[in-house]
Each structure stands twice: as structure tokens, then as C-alpha cells.
N, C-alpha and C. Protein backbone atom coordinates (compact mmCIF):
# COMPACT_ATOMS: atom_id res chain seq x y z
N UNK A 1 0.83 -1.20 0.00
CA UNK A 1 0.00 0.00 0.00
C UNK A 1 0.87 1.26 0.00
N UNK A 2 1.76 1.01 0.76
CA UNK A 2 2.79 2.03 0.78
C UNK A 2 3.81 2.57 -0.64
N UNK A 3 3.98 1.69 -1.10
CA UNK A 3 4.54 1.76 -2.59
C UNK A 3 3.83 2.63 -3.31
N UNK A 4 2.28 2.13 -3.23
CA UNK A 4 1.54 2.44 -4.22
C UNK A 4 1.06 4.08 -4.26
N UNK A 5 0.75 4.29 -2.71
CA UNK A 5 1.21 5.84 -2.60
C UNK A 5 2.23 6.41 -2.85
N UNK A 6 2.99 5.92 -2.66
CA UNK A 6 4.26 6.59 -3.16
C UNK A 6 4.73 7.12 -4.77
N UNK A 7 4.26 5.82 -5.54
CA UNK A 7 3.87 6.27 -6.98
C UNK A 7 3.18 7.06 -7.28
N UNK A 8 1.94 7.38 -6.80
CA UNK A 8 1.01 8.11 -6.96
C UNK A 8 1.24 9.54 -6.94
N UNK A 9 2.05 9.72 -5.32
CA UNK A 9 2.36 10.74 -5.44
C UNK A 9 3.40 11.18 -5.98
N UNK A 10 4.39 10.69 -6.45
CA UNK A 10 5.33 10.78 -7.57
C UNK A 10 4.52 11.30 -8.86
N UNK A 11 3.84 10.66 -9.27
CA UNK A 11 3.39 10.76 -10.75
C UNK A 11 2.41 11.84 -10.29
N UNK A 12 1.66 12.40 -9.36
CA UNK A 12 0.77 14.25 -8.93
C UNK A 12 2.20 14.82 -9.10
N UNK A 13 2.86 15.10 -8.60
CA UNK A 13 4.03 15.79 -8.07
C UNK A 13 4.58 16.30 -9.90
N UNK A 14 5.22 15.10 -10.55
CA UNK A 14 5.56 15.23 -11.87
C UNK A 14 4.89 15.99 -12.35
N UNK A 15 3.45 15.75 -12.51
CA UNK A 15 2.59 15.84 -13.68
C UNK A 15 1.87 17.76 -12.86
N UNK A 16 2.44 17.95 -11.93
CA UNK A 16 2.47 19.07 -11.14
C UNK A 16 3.54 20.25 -11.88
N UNK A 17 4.89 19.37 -12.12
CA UNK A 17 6.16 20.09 -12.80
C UNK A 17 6.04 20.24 -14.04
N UNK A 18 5.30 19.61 -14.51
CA UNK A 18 5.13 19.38 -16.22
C UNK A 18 3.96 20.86 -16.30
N UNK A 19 3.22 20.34 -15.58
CA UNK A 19 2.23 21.64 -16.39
C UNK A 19 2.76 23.64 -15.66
N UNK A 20 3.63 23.04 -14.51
CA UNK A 20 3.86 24.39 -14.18
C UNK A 20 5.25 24.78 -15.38
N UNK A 21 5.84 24.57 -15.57
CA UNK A 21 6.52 24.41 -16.74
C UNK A 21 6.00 24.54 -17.94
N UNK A 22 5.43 24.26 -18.37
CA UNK A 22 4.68 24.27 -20.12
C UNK A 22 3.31 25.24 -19.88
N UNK A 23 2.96 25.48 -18.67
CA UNK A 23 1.92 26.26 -18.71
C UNK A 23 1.50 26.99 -17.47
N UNK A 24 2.83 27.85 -17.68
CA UNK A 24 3.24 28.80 -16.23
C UNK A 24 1.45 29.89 -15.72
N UNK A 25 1.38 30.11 -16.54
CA UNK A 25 0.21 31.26 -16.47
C UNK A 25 -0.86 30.61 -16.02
N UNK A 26 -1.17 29.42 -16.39
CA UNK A 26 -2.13 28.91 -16.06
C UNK A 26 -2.44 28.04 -14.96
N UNK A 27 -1.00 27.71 -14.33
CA UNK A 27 -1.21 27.38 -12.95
C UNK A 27 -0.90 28.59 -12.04
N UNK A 28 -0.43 29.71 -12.46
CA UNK A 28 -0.75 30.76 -11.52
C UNK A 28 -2.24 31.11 -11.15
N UNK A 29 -3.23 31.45 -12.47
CA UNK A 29 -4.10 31.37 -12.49
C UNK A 29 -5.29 30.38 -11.68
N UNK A 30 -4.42 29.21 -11.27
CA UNK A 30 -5.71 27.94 -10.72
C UNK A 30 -5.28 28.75 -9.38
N UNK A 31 -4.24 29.02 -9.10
CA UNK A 31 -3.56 29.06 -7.88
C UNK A 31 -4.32 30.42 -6.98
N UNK A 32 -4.48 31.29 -7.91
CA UNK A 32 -4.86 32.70 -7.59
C UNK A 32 -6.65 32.56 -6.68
N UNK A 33 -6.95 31.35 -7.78
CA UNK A 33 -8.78 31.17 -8.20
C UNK A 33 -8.79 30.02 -6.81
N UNK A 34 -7.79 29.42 -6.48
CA UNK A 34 -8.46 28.71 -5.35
C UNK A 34 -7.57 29.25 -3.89
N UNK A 35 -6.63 30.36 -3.73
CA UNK A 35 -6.45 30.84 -2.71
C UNK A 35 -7.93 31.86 -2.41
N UNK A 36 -8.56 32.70 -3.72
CA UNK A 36 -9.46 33.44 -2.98
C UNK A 36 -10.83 32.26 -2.76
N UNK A 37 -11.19 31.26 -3.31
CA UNK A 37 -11.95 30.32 -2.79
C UNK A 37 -11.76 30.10 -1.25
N UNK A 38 -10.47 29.56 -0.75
CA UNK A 38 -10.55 29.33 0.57
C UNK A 38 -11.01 30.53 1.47
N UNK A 39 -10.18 31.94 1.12
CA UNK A 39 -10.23 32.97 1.44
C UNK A 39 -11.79 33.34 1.90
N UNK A 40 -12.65 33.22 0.97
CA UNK A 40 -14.00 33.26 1.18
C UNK A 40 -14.90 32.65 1.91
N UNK A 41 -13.97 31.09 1.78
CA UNK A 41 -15.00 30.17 2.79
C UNK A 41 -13.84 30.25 4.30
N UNK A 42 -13.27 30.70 4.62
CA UNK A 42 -12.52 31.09 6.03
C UNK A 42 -13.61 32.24 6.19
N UNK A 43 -13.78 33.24 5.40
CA UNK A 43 -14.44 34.79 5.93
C UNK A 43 -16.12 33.94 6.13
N UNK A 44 -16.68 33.45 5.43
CA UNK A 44 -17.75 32.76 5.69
C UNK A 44 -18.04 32.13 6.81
N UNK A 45 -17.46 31.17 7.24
CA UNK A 45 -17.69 30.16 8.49
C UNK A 45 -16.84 30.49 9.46
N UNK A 46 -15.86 31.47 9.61
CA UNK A 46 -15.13 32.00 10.48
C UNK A 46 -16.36 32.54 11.56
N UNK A 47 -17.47 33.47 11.46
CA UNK A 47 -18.48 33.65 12.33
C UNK A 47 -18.63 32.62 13.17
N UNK A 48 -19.25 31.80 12.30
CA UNK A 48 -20.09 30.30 12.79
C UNK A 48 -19.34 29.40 14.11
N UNK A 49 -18.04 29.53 13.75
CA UNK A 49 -17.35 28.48 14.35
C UNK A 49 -17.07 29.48 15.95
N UNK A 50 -17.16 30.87 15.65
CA UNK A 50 -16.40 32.31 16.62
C UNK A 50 -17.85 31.55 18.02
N UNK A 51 -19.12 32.04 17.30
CA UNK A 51 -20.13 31.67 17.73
C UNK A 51 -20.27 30.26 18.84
N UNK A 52 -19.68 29.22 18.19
CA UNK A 52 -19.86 28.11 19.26
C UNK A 52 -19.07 28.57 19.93
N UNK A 53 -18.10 28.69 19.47
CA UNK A 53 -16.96 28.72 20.67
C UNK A 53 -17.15 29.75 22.11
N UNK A 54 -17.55 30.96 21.37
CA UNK A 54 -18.49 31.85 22.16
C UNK A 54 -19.35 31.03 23.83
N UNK A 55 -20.15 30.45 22.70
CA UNK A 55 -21.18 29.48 23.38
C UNK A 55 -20.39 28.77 24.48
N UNK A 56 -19.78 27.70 24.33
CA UNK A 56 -19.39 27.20 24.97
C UNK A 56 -19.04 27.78 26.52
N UNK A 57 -17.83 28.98 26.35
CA UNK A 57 -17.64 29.70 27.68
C UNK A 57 -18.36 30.60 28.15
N UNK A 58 -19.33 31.14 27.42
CA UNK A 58 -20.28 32.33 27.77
C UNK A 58 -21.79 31.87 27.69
N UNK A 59 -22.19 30.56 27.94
CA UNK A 59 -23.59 29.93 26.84
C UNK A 59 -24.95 30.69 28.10
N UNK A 60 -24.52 30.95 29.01
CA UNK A 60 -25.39 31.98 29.74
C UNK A 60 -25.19 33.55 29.16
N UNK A 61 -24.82 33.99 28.75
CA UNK A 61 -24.85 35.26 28.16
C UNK A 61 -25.05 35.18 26.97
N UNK A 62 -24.46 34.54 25.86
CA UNK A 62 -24.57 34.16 24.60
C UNK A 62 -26.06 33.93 24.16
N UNK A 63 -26.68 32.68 24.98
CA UNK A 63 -28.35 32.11 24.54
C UNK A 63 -29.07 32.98 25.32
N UNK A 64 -28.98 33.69 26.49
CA UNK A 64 -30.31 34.08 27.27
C UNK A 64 -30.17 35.84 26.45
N UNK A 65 -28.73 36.10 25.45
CA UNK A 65 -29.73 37.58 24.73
C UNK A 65 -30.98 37.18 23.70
N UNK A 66 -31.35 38.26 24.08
CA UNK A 66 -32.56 38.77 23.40
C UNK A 66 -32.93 38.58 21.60
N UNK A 67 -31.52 38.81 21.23
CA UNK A 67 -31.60 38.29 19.71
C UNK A 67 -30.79 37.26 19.44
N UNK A 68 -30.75 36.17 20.38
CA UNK A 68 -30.06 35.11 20.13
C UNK A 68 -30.24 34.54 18.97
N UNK A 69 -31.48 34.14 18.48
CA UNK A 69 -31.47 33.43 17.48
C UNK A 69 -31.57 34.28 16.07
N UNK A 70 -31.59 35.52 16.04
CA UNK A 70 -31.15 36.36 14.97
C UNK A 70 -30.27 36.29 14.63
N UNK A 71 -28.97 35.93 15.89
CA UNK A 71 -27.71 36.28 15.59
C UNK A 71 -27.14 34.94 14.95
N UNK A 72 -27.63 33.81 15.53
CA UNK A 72 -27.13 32.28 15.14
C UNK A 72 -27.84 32.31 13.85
N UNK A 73 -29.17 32.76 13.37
CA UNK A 73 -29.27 32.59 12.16
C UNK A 73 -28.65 33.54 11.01
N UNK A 74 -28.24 34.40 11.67
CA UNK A 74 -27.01 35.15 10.61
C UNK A 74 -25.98 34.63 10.25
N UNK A 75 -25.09 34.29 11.48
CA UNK A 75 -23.86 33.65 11.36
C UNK A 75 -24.48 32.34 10.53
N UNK A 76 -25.44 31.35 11.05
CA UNK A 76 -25.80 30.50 9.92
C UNK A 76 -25.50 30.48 8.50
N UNK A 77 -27.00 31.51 8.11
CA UNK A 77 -26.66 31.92 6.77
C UNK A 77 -25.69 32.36 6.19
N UNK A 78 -24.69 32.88 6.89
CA UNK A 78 -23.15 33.40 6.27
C UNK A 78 -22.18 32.45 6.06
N UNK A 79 -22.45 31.40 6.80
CA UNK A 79 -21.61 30.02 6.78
C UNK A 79 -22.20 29.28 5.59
N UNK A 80 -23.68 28.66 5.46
CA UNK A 80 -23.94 28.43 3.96
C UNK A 80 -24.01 29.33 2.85
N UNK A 81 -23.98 30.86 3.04
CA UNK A 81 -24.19 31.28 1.63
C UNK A 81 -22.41 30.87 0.76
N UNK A 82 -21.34 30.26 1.94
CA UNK A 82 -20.36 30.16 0.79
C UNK A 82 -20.63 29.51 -0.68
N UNK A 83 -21.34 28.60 -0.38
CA UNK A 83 -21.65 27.53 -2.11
C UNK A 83 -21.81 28.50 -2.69
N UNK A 84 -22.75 29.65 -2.62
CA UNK A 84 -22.71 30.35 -3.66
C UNK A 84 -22.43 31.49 -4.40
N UNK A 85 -21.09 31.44 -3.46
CA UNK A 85 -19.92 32.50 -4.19
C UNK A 85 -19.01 31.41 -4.80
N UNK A 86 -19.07 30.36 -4.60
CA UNK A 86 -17.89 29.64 -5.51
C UNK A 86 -18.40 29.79 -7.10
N UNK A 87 -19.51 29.82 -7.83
CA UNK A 87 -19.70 30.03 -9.14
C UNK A 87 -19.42 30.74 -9.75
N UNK A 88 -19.42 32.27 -8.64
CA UNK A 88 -19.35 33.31 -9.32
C UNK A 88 -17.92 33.83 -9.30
N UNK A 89 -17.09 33.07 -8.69
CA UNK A 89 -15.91 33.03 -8.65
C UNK A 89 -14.96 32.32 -10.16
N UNK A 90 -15.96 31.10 -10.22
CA UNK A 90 -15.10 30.60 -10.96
C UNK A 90 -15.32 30.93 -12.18
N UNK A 91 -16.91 31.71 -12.65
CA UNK A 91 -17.40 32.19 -13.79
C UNK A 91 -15.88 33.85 -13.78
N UNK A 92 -15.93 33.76 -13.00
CA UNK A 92 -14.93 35.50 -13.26
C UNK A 92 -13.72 35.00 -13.72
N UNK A 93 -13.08 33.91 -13.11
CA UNK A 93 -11.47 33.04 -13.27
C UNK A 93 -11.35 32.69 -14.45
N UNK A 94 -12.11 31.77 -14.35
CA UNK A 94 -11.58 30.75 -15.41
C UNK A 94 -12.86 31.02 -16.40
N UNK A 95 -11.78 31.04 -17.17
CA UNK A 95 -12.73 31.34 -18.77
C UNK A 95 -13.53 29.99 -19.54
N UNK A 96 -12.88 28.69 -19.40
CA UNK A 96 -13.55 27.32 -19.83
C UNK A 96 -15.05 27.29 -18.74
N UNK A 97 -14.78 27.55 -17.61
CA UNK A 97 -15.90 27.73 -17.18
C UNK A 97 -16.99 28.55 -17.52
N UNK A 98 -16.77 29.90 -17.57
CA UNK A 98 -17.83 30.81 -18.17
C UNK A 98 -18.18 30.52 -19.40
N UNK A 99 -17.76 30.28 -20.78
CA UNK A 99 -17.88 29.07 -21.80
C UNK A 99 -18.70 28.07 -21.67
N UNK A 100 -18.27 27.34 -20.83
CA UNK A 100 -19.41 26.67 -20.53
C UNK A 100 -20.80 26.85 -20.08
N UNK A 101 -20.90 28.08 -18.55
CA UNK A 101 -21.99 28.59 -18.55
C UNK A 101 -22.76 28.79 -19.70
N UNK A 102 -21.99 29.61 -20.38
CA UNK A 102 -22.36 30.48 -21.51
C UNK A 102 -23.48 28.83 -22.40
N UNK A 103 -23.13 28.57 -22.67
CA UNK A 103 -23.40 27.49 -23.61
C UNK A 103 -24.61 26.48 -22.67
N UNK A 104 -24.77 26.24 -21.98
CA UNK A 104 -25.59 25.80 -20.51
C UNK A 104 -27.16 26.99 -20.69
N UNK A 105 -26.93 27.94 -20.84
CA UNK A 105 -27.89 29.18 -20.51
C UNK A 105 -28.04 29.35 -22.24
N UNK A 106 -27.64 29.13 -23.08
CA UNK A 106 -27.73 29.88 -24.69
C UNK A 106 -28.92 29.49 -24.67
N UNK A 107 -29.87 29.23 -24.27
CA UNK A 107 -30.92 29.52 -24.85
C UNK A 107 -32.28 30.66 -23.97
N UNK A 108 -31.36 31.63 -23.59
CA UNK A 108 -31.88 32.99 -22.59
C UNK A 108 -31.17 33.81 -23.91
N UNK A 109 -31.75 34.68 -23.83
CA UNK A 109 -32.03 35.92 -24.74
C UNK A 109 -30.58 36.69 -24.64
N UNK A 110 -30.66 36.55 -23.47
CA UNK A 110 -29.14 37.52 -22.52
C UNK A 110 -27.65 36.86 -22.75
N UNK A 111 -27.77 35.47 -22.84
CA UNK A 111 -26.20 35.02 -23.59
C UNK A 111 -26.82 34.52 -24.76
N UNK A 112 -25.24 35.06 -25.69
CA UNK A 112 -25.07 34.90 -26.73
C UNK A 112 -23.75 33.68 -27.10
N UNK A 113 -24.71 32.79 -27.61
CA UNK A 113 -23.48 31.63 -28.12
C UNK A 113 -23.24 31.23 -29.72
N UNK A 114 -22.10 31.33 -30.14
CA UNK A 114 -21.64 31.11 -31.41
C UNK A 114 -21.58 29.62 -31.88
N UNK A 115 -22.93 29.29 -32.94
CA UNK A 115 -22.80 27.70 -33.20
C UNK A 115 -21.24 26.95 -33.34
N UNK A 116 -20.27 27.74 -34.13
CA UNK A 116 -18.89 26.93 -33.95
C UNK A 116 -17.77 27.47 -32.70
N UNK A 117 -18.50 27.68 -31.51
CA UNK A 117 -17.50 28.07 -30.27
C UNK A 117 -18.25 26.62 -29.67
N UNK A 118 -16.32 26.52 -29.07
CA UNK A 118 -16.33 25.58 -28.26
C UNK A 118 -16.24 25.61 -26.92
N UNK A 119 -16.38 24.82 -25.53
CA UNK A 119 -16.54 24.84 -24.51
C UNK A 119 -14.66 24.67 -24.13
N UNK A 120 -14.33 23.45 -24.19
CA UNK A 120 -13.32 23.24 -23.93
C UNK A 120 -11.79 24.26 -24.66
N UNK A 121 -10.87 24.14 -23.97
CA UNK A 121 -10.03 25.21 -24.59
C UNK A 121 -8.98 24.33 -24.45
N UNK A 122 -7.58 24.72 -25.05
CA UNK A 122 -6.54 24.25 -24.90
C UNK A 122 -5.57 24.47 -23.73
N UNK A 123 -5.82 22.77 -23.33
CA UNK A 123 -5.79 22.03 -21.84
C UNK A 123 -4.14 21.39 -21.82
N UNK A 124 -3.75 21.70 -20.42
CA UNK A 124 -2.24 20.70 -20.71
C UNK A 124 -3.19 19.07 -20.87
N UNK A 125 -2.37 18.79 -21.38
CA UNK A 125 -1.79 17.38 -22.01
C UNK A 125 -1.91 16.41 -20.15
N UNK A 126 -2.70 15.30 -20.78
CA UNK A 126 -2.85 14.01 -18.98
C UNK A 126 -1.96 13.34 -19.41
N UNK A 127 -0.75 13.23 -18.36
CA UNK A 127 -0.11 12.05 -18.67
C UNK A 127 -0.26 10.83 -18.84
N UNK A 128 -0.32 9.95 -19.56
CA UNK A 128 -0.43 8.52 -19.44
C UNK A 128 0.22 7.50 -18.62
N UNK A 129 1.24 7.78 -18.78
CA UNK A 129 2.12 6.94 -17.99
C UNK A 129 3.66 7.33 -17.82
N UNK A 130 3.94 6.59 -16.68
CA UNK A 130 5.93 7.58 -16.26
C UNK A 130 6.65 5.85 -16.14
N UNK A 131 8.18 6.07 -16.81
CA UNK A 131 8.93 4.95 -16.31
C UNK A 131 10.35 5.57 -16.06
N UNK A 132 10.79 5.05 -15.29
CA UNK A 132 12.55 5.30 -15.28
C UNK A 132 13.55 5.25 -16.10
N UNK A 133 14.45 5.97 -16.34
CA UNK A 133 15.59 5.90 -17.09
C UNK A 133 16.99 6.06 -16.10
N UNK A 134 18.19 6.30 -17.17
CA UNK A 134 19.28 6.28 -16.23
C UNK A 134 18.98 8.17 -16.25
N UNK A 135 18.42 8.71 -17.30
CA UNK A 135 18.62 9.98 -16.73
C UNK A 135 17.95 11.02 -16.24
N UNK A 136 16.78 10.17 -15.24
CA UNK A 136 15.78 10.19 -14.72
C UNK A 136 14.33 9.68 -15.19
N UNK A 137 13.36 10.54 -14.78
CA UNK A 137 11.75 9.87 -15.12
C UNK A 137 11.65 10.86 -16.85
N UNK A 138 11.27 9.78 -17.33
CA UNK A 138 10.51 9.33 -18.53
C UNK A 138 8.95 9.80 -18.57
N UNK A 139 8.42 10.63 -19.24
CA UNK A 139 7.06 10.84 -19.13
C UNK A 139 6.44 10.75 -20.55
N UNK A 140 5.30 10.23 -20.46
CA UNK A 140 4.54 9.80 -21.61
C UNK A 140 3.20 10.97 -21.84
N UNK A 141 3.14 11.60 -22.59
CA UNK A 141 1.79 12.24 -22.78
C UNK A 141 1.41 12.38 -24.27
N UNK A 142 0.12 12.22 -23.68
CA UNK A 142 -0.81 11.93 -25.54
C UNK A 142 0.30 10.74 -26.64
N UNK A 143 1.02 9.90 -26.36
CA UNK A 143 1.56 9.16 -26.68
C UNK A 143 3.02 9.44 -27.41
N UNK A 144 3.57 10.55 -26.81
CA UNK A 144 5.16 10.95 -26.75
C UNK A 144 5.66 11.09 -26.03
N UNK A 145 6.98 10.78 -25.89
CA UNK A 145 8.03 10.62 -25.07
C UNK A 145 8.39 12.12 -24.29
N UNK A 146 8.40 12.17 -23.25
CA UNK A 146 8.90 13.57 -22.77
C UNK A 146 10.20 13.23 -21.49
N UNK A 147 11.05 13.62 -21.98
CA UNK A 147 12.24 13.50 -20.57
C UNK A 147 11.97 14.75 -19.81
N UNK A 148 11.94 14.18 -18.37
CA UNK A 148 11.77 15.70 -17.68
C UNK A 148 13.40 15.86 -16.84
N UNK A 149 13.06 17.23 -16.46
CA UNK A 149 14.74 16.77 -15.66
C UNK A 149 14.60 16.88 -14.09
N UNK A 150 13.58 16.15 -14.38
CA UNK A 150 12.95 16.20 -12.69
C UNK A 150 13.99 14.81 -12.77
N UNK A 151 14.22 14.54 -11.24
CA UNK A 151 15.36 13.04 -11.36
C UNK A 151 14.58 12.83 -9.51
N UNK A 152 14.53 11.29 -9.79
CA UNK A 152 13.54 10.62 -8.65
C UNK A 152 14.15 10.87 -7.60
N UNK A 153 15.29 11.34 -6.81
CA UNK A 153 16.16 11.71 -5.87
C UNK A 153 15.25 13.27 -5.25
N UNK A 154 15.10 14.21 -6.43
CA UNK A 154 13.97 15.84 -5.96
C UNK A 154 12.95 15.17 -5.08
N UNK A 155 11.78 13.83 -6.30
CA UNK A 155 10.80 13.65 -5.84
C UNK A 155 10.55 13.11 -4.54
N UNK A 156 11.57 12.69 -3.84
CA UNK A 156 11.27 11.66 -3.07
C UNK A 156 11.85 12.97 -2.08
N UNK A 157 13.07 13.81 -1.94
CA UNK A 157 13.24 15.03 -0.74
C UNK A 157 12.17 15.66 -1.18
N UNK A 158 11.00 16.22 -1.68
CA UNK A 158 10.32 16.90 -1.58
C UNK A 158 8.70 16.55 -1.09
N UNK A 159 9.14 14.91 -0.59
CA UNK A 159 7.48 14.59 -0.07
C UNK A 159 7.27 14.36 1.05
């Protein structure tokens, strides 16, 4: 079992170097789009969690105010409305997504979709498969050979 993680995460890790490499911008970009994701759901449920904790040492002052349950159903609702800032997040980010919206909704008056536009855009390359060499890992994508100069000695100090 242990092996097998270990490959695994070898071949994330690679296939991590490969696309930050061949497609610098665009893992800045994922990177940007899911730090303010967390960002949002910390500012979201950060209340919620302030609240119990609250509770716990203060639950005589906390439950016997007056707008107790105004206040728990605020912090509530602020803790679930995260789901639905993640769409509108990712409709602003990432452009394959809004594309897609776009194409999802074309038939509302208000988006406009072009019969030959496509959803999908040009995506790194899934690796298929990795083997060893003497001058390191060997990577296979869309069915060509790629030497990386990643060498299994990085992968293994860096996990």
C-alpha cells in the first residue's frame, strides 16, 4: 500500500512540474482562483465556528440575549451562503468555465453563443504513464516521449 502511494504521489508531483513548466500562467491562475476560494470560505464560516466557541464559555450570556437566534441565524446563513460565491468566482477566473456557462444558458435571450465556439479550450496534455531511465523519469503524454529533468532523488526530498 505504501509503494503504491508513493507512486502516486510521484506521478501528482511530476505531472504538477510538467504543467507548471509548459503552462506557467495557467497554474498561476488555478492558484490565484483557489487561494481566494478558501479565502471566502474562512471569511464565511469563520463567524459560525467564533459563535460556538463563544457558546461554549459564555452559553449563559450568549443564549439568554434577546436576539439570540437572529444572531445564530445570521452567522448561519453566512456560513452556507459560501456555495454560492464559488460560481461566481469561478465564472470571473476561469474562462472554460464561463464558456461553458455560456453554452448551458444559450438559450436565454441575454447570452449569446456562437454555433462553432467551443466549450473546452486548450488544456495541458494528462499524462499517461511515467517509467525510469538512467537519466531520470521518462514521461509519456498523448503518446510521446517527454524526458523531464525532474530526477527521482527531488521527488522523493520533496514529499
Amino acid at each position: 500500500m505504501e509503494i503504491f502511494l508513493d507512486a502516486a504521489m510521484n506521478k501528482i508531483l511530476v505531472s504538477v512540474v510538467v504543467a507548471t513548466v509548459h503552462y506557467p500562467n495557467l497554474f498561476i491562475q488555478v492558484v490565484k482562483m483557489m487561494i481566494l476560494v478558501v479565502v471566502i470560505f474562512a471569511i464565511c464560516w469563520l463567524p459560525v465556528h467564533i459563535y460556538f466557541l463563544l457558546g461554549r464559555s459564555y452559553s449563559d450570556v450568549l443564549y439568554s440575549h434577546p436576539n439570540a437566534r437572529e444572531i445564530y441565524m445570521a452567522v448561519f446563513w453566512l456560513g452556507m451562503s459560501n456555495s454560492m460565491y464559488n460560481p461566481f468566482i469561478y465564472c470571473w477566473l476561469n474562462d472554460r468555465f464561463r464558456r461553458g456557462f455560456r453554452k448551458a444558458l444559450r438559450w436565454l435571450p441575454c447570452f449569446k453563443w456562437a454555433p462553432g465556439e467551443r466549450v473546452d479550450s486548450q488544456r495541458p496534455a494528462t499524462l499517461s504513464g511515467t517509467y525510469n531511465t538512467s537519466l531520470g523519469m521518462k514521461l509519456m503524454r498523448n503518446g510521446s516521449d517527454i524526458t523531464a529533468t525532474v530526477d527521482e532523488s527531488m521527488l522523493q526530498n520533496t514529499l
